[in-house]
C-alpha atoms as a PDB file:
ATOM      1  CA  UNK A   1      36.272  11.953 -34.407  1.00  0.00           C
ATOM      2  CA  UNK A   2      39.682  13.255 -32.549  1.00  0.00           C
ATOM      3  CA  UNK A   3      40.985  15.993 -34.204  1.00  0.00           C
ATOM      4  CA  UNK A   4      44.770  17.425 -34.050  1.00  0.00           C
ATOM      5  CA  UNK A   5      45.897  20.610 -34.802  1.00  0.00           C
ATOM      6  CA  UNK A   6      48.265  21.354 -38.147  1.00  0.00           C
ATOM      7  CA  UNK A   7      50.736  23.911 -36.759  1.00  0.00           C
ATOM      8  CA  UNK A   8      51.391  26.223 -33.788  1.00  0.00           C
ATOM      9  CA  UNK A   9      48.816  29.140 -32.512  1.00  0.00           C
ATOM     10  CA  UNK A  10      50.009  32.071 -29.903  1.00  0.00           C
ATOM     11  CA  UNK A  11      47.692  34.189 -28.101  1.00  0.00           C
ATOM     12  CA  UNK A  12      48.465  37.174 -25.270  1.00  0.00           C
ATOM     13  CA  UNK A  13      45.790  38.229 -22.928  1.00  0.00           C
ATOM     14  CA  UNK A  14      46.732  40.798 -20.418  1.00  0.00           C
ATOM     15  CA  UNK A  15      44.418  40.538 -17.356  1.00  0.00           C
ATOM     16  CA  UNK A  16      44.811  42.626 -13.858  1.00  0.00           C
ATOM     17  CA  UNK A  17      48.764  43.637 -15.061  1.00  0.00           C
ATOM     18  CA  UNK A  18      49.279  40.237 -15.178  1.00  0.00           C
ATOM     19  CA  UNK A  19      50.641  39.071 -19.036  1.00  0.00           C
ATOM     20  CA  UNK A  20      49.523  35.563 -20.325  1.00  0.00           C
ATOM     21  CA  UNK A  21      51.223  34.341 -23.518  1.00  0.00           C
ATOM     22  CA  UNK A  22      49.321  31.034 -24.993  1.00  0.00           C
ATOM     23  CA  UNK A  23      50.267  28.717 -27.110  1.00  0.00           C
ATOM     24  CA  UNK A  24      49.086  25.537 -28.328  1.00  0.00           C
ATOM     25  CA  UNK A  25      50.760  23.133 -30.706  1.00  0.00           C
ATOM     26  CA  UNK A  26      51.077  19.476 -32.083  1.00  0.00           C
ATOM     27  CA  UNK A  27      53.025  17.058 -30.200  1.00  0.00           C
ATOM     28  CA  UNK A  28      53.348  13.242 -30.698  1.00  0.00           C
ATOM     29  CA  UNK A  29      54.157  12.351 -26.487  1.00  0.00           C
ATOM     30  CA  UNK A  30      54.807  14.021 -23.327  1.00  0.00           C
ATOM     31  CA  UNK A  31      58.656  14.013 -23.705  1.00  0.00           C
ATOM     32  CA  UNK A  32      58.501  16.045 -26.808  1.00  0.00           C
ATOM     33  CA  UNK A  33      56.012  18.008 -24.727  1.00  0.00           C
ATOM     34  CA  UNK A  34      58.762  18.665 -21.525  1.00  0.00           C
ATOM     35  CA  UNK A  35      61.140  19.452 -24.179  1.00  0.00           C
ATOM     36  CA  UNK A  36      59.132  22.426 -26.005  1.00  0.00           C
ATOM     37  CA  UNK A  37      58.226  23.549 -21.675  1.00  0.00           C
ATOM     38  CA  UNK A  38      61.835  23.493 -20.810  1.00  0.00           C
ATOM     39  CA  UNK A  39      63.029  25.634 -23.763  1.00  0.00           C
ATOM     40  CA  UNK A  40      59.870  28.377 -22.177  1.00  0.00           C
ATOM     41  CA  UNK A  41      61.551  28.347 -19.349  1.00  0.00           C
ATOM     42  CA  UNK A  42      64.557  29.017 -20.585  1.00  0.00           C
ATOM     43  CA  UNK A  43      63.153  31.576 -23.184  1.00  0.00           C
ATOM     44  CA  UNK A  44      61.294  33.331 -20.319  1.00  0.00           C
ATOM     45  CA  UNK A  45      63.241  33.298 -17.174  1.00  0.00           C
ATOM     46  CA  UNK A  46      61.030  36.441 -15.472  1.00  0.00           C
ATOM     47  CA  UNK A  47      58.133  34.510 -15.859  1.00  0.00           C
ATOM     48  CA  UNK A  48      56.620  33.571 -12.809  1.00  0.00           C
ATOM     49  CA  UNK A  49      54.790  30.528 -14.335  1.00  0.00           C
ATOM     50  CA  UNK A  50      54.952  28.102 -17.300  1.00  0.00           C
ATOM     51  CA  UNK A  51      51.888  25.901 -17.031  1.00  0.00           C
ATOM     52  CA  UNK A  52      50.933  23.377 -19.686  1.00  0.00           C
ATOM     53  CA  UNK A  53      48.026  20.941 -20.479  1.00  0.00           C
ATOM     54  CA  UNK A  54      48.503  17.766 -22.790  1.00  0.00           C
ATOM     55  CA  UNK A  55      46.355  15.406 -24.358  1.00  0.00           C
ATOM     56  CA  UNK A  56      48.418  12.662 -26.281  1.00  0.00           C
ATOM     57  CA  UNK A  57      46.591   9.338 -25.603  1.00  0.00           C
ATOM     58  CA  UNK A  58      47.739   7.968 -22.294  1.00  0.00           C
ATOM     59  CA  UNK A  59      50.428  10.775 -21.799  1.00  0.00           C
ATOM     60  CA  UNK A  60      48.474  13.151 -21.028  1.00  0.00           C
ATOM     61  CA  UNK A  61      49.214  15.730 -18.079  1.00  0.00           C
ATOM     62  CA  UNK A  62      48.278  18.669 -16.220  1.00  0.00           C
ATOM     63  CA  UNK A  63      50.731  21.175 -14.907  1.00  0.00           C
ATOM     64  CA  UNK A  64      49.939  24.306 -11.943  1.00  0.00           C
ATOM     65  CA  UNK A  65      53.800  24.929 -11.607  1.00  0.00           C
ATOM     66  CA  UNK A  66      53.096  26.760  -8.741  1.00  0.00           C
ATOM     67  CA  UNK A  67      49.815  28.439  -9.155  1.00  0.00           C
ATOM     68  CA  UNK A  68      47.142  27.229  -6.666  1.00  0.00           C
ATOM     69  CA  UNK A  69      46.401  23.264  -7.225  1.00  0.00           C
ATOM     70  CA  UNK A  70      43.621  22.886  -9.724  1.00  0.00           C
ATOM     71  CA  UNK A  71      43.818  26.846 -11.429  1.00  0.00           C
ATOM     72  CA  UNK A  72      45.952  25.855 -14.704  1.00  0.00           C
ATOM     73  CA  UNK A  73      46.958  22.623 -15.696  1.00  0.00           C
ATOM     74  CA  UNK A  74      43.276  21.180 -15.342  1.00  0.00           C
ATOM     75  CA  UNK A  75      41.663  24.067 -16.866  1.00  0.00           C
ATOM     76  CA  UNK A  76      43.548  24.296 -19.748  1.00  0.00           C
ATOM     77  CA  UNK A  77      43.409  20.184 -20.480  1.00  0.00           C
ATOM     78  CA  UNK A  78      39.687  20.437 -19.873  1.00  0.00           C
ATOM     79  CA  UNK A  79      39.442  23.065 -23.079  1.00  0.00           C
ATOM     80  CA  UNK A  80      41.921  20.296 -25.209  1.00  0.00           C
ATOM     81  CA  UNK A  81      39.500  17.790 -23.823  1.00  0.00           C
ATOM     82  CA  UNK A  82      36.034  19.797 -24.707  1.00  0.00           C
ATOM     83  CA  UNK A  83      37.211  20.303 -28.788  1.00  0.00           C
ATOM     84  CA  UNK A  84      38.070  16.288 -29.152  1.00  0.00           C
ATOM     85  CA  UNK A  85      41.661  17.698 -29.144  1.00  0.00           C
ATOM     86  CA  UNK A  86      44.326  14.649 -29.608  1.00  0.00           C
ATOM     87  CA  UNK A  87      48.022  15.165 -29.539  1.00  0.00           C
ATOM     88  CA  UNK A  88      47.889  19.051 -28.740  1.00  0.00           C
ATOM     89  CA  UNK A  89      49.951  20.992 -25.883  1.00  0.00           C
ATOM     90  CA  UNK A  90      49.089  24.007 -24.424  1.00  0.00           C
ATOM     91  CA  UNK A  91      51.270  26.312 -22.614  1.00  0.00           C
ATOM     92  CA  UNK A  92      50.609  29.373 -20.962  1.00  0.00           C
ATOM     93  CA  UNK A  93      53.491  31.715 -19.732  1.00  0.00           C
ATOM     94  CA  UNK A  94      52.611  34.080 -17.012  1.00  0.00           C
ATOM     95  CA  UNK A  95      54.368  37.451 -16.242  1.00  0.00           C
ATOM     96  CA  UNK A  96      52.931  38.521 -12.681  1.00  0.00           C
ATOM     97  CA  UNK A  97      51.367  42.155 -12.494  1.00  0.00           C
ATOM     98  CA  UNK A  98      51.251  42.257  -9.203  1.00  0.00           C
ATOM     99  CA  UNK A  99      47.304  41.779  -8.367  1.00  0.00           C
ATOM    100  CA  UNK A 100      45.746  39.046  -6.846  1.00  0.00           C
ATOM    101  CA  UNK A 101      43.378  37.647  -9.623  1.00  0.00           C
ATOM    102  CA  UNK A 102      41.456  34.653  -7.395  1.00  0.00           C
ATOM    103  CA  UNK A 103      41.244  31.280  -8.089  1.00  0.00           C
ATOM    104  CA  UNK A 104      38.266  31.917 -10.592  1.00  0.00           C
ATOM    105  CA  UNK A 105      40.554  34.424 -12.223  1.00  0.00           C
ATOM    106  CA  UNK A 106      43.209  32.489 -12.643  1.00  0.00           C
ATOM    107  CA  UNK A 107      40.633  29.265 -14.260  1.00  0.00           C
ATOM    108  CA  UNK A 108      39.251  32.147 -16.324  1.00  0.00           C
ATOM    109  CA  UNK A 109      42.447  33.594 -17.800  1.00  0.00           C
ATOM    110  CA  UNK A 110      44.205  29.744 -18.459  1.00  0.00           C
ATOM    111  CA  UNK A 111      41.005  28.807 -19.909  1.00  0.00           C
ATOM    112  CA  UNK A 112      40.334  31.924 -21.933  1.00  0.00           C
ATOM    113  CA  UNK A 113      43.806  32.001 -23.270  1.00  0.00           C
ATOM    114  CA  UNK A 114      44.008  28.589 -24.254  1.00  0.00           C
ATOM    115  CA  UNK A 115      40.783  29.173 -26.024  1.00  0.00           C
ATOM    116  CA  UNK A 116      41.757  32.046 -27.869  1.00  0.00           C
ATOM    117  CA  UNK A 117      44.691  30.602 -29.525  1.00  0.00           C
ATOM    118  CA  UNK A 118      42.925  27.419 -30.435  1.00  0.00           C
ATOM    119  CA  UNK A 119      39.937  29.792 -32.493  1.00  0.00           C
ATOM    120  CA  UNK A 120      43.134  30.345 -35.085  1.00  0.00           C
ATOM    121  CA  UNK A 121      44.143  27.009 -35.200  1.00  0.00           C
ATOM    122  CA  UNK A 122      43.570  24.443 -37.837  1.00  0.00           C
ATOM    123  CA  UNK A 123      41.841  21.415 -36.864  1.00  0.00           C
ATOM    124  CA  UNK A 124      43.022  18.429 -38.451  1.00  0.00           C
ATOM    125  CA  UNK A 125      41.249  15.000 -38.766  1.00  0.00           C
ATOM    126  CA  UNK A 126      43.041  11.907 -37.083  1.00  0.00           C
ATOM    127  CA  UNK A 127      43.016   9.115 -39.506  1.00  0.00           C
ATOM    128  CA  UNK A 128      44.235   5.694 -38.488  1.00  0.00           C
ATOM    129  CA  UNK A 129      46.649   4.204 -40.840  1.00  0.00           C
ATOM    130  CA  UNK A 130      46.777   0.293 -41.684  1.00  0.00           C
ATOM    131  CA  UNK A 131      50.016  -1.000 -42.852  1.00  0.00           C
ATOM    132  CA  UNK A 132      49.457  -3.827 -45.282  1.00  0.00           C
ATOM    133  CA  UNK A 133      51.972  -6.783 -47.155  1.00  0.00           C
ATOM    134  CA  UNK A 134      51.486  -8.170 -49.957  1.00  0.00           C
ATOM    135  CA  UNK A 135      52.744 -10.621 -52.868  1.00  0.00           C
ATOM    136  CA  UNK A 136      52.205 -10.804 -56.416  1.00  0.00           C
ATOM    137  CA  UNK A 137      52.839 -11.966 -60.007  1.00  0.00           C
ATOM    138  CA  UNK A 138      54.489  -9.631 -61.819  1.00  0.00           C
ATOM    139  CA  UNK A 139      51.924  -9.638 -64.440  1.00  0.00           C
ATOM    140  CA  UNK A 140      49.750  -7.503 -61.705  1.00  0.00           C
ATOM    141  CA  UNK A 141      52.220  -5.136 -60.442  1.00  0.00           C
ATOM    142  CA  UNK A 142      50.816  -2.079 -62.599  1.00  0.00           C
ATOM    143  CA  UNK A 143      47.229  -2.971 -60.811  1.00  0.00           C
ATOM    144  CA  UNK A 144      48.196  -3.268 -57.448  1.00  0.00           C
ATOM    145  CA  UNK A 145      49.949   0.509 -58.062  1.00  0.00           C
ATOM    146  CA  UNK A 146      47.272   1.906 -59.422  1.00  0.00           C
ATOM    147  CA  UNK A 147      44.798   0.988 -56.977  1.00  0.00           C
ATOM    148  CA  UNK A 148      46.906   2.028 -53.960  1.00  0.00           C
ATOM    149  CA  UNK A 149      47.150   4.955 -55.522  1.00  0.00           C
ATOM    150  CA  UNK A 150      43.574   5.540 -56.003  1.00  0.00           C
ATOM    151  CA  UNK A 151      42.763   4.345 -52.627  1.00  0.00           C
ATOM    152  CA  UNK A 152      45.136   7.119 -51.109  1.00  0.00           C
ATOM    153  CA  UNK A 153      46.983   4.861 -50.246  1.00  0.00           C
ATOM    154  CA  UNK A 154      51.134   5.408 -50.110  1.00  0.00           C
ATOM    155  CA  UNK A 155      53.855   2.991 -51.126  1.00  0.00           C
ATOM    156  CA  UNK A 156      56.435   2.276 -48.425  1.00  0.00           C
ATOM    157  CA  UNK A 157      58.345  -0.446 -50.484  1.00  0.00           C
ATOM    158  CA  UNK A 158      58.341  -2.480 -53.442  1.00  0.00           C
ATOM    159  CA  UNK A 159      60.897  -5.530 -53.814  1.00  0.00           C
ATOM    160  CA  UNK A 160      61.041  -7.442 -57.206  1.00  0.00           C
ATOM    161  CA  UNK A 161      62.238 -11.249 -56.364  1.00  0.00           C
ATOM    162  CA  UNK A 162      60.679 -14.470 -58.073  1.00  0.00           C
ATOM    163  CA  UNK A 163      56.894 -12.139 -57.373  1.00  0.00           C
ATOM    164  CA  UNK A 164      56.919  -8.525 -56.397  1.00  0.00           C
ATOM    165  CA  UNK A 165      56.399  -7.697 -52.720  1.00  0.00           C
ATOM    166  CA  UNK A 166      54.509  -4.316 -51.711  1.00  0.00           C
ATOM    167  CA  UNK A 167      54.314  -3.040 -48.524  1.00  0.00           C
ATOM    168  CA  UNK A 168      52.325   0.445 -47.953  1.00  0.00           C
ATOM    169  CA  UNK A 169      50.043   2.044 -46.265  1.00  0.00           C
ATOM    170  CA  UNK A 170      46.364   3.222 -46.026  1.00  0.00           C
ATOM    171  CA  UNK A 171      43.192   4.941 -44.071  1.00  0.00           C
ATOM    172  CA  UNK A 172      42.082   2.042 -42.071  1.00  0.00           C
ATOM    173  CA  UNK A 173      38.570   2.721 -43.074  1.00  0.00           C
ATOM    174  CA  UNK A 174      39.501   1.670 -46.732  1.00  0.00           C
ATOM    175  CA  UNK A 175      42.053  -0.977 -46.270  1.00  0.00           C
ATOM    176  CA  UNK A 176      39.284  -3.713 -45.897  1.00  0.00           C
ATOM    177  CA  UNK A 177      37.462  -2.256 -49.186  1.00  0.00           C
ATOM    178  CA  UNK A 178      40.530  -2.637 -50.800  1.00  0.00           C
ATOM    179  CA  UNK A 179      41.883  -5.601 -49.839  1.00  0.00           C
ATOM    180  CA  UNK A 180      38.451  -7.240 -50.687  1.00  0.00           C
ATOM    181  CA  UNK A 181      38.852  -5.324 -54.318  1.00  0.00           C
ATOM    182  CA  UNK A 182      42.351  -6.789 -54.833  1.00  0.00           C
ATOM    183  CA  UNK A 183      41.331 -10.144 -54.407  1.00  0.00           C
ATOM    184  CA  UNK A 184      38.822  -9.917 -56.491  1.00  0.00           C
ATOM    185  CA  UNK A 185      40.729  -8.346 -59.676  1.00  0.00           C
ATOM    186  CA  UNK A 186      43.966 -10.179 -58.541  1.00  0.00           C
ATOM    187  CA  UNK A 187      41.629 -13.553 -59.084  1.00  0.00           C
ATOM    188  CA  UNK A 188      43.396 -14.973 -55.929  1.00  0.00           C
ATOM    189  CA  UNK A 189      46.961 -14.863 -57.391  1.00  0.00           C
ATOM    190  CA  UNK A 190      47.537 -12.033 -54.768  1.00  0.00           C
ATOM    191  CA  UNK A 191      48.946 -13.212 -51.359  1.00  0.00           C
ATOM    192  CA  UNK A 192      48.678 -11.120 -48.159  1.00  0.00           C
ATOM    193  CA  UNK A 193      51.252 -11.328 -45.128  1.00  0.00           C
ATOM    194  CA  UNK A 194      50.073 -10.199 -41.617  1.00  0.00           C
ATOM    195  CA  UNK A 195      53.276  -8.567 -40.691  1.00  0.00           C
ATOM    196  CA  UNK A 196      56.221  -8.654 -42.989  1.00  0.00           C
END
């Protein structure tokens, strides 16, 4: 199961005089990810490189800015990719010592400090959410609350006309369960809209 990450983690490894500062975080897309690697850059303008790995469904990316093709970026993506990581970027700001550190240096420190920071971080389940519509008398409306409720599910609206319309929102796993529940206790006076 994909798993996300609930909040920022930092980590510093200093290798050969050379200073790495890691971070990896929750984003939703790659824009929101350029965004949080321009602001490094501007936060660290002595740095010699901001490099950044992101796995967000089809946005994902891999970035050397300027270190040797194939050191950073992939390195780095290839540790979000190895957890079952899902909407995470990692960074890594380097500070040049001064020493040559090889290419399998420069794999090991990306990787090592991208590892480190995500040992503190907390792992997060990604649940799919259903959106469901619905319709009923409003003899049932105290049911239909109840059991969202104790489905986990979350109201997004309720609208009181000749019936009362719900619209909310649920773990996919349980919608069908639920749906199959409602009918039942509804006694088919419960009408469901695809999208409303």
């Amino acid at each position: 199961m994909p798993q996300s990450i609930s909040s920022a983690v930092e980590s510093e490894l200093l290798i050969k005089k050379s200073r790495f500062l890691g971070c990896v975080q929750p984003v939703p897309d790659r824009a929101s990810a350029q965004a949080i690697v321009a602001r490094l850059r501007e936060q660290h303008p002595g740095a010699a490189h901001v490099c950044w790995a992101l796995m967000a469904g089809g946005h994902s990316a891999a970035v050397d800015d300027g270190e040797p093709s194939g050191t950073a970026g992939k390195p780095m993506l290839e540790v979000l990719r190895h957890q079952d990581l899902e909407g995470v970027l990692a960074t890594v700001v380097r500070y040049y010592g001064g020493i040559q550190l090889g290419a399998g240096g420069l794999v090991r420190a990306y990787t090592d400090c991208v590892a480190q920071a995500l040992k503190s971080a907390t792992k997060v389940p990604i649940v799919k959410v259903r959106t469901l519509h619905c319709a009923v008398p409003y003899a049932l409306e105290g049911l239909l609350r109840r059991e969202i409720e104790n489905a986990g599910g979350a109201l997004l609206s309720v609208q009181h006309g000749d019936l009362v319309t719900f619209a909310f929102s649920l773990a996919d796993t349980a919608a069908d369960a639920l749906v199959a529940h409602l009918n039942e206790a509804g006694q088919g006076r419960i009408s469901w809209q695809e999208n409303a």
